[in-house]
Protein backbone atom coordinates (compact mmCIF):
# COMPACT_ATOMS: atom_id res chain seq x y z
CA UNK A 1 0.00 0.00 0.00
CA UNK A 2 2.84 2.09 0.49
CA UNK A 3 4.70 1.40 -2.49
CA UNK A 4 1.33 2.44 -4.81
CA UNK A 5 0.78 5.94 -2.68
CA UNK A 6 4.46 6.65 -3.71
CA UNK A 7 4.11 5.93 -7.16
CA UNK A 8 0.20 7.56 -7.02
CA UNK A 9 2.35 11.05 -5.51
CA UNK A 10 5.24 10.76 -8.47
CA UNK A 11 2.62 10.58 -10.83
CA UNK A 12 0.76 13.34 -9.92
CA UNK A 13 4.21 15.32 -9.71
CA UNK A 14 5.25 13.88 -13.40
CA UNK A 15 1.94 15.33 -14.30
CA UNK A 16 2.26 18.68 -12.72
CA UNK A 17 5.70 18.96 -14.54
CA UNK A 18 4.27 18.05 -17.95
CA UNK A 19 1.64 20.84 -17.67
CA UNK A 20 4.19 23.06 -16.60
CA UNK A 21 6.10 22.43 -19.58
CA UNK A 22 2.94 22.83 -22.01
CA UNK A 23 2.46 26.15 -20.44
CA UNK A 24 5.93 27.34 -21.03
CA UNK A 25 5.79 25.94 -24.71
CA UNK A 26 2.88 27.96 -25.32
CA UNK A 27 4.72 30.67 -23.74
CA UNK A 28 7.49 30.41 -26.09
CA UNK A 29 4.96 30.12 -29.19
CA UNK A 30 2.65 32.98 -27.97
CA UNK A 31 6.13 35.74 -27.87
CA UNK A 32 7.17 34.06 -31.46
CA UNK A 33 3.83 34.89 -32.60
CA UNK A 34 3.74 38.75 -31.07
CA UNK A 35 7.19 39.37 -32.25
CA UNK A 36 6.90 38.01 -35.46
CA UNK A 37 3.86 40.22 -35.32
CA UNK A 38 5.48 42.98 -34.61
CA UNK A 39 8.21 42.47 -37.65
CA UNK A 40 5.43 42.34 -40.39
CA UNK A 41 3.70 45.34 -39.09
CA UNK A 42 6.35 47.37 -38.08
CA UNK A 43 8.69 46.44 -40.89
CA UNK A 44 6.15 45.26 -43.73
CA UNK A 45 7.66 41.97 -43.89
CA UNK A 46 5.75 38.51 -44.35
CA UNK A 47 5.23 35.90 -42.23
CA UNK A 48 7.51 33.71 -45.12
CA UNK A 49 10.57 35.83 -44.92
CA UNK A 50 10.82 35.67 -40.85
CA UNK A 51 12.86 32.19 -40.93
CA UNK A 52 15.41 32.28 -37.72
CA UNK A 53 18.65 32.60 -40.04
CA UNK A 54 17.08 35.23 -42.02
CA UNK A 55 19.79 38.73 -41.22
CA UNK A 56 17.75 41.80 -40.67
CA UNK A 57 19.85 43.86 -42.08
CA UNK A 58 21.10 41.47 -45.30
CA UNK A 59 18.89 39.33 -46.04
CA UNK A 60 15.55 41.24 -45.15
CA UNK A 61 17.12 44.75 -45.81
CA UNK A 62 15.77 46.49 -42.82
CA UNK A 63 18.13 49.81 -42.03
CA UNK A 64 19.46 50.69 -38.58
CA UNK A 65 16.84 53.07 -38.06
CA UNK A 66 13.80 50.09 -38.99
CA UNK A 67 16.16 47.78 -36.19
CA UNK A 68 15.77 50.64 -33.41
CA UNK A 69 11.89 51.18 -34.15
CA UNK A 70 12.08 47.21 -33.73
CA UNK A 71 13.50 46.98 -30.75
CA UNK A 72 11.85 49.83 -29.31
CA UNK A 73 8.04 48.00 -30.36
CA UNK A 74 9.45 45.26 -28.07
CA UNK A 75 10.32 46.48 -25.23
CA UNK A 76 7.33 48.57 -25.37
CA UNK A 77 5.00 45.41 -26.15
CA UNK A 78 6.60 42.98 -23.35
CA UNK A 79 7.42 45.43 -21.05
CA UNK A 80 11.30 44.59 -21.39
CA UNK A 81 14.81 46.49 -21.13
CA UNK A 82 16.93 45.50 -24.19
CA UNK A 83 20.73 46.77 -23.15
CA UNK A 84 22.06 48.14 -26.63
CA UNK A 85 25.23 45.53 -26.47
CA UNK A 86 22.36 43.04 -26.44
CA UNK A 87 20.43 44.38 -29.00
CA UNK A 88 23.50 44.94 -31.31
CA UNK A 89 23.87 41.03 -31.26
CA UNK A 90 20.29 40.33 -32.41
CA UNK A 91 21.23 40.18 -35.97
CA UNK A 92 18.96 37.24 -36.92
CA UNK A 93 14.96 36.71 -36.65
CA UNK A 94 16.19 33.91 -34.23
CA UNK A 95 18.19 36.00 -32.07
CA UNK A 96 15.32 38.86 -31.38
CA UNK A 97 13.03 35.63 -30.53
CA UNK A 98 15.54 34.13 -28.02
CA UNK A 99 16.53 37.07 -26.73
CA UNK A 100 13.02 38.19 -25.94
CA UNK A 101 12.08 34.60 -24.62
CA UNK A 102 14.86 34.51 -22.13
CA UNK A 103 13.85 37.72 -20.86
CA UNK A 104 10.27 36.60 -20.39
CA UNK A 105 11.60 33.52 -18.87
């Protein structure tokens, strides 16, 4: 009787973990979505172009100027500080949406 109360109280923590995690997933997916968001507002990009190795600056040709507004929309929209030697290194689609996840995180 023991042994199964054990196992009942492990499961019920495995299962408190897993929902944990779905939560945080959709975390993650809801600040893609907003960010990505922002980009094709903001910057009149589409949804196709924002792949995570796409450079703002050389592949989507977004000026310094465009990258400030963008970063600026962010920490507006999340409520977030972006130090500029941060934001100098978010270069990439995928670097804005890590950055902006850990930071929610």
């Amino acid at each position: 009787m023991k042994e199964a109360t054990i196992n009942m109280q492990e499961a019920k923590a495995n299962m408190k973990v897993a929902k944990i995690n779905r939560q945080v997933a959709n975390c993650k997916d809801d600040i893609e979505f907003i960010v990505k968001d922002i980009m094709m507002y903001k910057l009149g990009l589409e949804e196709s172009q924002l792949i995570d190795s796409a450079d703002l600056q050389d592949d989507l040709g977004i000026d310094s100027l465009d990258v400030l507004e963008l970063h600026s929309e962010i920490e507006k929209q999340f409520n977030i500080k972006i130090p500029d030697e941060e934001a100098e290194r978010m270069n990439t689609v995928g670097k804005v949406l890590r950055c902006v996840q850990m930071k929610m995180s």
